[in-house]
Protein backbone atom coordinates (compact mmCIF):
# COMPACT_ATOMS: atom_id res chain seq x y z
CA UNK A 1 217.25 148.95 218.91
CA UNK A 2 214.08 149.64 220.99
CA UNK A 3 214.13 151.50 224.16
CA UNK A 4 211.23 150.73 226.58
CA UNK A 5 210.72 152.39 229.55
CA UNK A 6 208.77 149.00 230.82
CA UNK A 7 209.71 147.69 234.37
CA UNK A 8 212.92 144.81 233.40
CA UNK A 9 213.44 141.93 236.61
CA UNK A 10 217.57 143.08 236.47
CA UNK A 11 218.11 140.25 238.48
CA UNK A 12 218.41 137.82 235.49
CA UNK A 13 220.97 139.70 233.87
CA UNK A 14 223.09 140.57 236.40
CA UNK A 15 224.17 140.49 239.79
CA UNK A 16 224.04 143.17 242.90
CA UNK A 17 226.92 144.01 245.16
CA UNK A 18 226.44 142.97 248.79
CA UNK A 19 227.48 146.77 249.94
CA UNK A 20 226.06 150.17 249.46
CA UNK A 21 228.25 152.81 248.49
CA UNK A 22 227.81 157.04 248.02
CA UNK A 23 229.69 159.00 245.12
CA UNK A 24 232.74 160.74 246.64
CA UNK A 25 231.98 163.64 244.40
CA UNK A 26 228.07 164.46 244.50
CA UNK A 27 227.49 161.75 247.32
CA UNK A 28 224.55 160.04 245.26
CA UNK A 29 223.75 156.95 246.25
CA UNK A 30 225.30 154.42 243.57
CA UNK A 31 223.70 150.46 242.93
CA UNK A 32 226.60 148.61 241.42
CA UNK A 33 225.58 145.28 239.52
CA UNK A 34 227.59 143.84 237.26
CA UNK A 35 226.53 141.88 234.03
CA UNK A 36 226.23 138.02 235.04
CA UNK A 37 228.44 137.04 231.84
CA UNK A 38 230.91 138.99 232.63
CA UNK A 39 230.94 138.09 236.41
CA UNK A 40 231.37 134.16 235.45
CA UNK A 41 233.85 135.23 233.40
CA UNK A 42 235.69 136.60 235.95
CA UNK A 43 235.26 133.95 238.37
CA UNK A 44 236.65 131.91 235.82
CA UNK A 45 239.64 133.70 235.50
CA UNK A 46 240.05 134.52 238.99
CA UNK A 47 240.70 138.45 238.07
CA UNK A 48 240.46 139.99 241.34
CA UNK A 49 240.09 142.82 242.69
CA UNK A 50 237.59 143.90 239.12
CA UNK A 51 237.53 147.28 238.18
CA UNK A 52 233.82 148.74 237.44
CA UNK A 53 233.67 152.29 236.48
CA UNK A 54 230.39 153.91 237.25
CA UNK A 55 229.73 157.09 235.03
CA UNK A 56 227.22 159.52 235.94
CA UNK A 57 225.56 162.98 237.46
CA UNK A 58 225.57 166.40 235.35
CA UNK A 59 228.64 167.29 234.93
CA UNK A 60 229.43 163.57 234.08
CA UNK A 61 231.45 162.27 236.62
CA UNK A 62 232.12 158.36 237.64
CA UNK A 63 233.59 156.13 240.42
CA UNK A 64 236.05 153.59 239.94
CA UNK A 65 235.36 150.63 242.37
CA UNK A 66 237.77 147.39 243.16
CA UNK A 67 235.33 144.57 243.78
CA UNK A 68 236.65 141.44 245.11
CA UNK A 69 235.54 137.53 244.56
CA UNK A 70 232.88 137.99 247.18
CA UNK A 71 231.36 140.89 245.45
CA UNK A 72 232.41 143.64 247.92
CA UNK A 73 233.76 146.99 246.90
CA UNK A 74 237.26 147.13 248.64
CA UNK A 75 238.26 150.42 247.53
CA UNK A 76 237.23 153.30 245.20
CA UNK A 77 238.22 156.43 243.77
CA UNK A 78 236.55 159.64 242.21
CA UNK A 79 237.05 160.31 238.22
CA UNK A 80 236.31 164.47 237.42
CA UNK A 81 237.89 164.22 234.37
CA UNK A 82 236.18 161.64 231.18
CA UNK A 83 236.82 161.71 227.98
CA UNK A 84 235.22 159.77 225.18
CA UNK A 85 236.21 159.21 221.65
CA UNK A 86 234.01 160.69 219.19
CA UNK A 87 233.97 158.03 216.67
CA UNK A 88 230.76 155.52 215.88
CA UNK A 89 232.11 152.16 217.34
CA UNK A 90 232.43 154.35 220.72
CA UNK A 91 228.96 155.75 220.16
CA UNK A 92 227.06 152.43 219.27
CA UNK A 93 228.72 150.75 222.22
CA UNK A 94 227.68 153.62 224.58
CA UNK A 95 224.04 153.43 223.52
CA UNK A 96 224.28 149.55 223.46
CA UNK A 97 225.49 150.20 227.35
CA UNK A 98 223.27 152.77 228.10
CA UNK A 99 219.87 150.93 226.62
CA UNK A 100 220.61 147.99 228.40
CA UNK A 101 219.60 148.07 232.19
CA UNK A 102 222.99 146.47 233.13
């Protein structure tokens, strides 16, 4: 795996939301996009409202926002408390996540 710190165009891999939204907790501004497979995916299977759980800050805190079909965030809520197992499938998926600009 190679991290690069070069600027990626994001927009081929996946998709903005139409709306803005600030972090309940430490009222950072948050970009959602989610991965373009994963949205066509969706669309396919008509699961809406999606679940996308934004992690971040220091402490570690996240956001869990509903987005709906038209890519809006309908609701969302404020996670304090994350845990993560410490095992190596977790932490290769993590740093697959985390490497990857979306």
């Amino acid at each position: 795996m190679v991290l690069s710190n070069k600027n990626i165009d994001d927009h081929t891999i996946r998709k903005e939301l139409r709306n803005l939204h600030r972090c309940p907790i430490c009222n950072e501004k948050v970009r959602i996009g989610i991965e373009k497979s994963t949205l066509e995916t969706l669309l396919q299977e008509e699961v809406f409202p999606y679940p996308h759980l934004h992690i971040h800050g220091n402490p570690l805190h996240g956001v869990l926002f509903y987005i709906d079909k038209d890519l809006r965030v309908r609701s969302c809520s404020a996670i304090k408390s994350l845990e993560f197992s410490r095992d190596s499938h977790t932490f290769q998926e993590l740093l697959k996540k985390w490497s990857n600009p979306y």
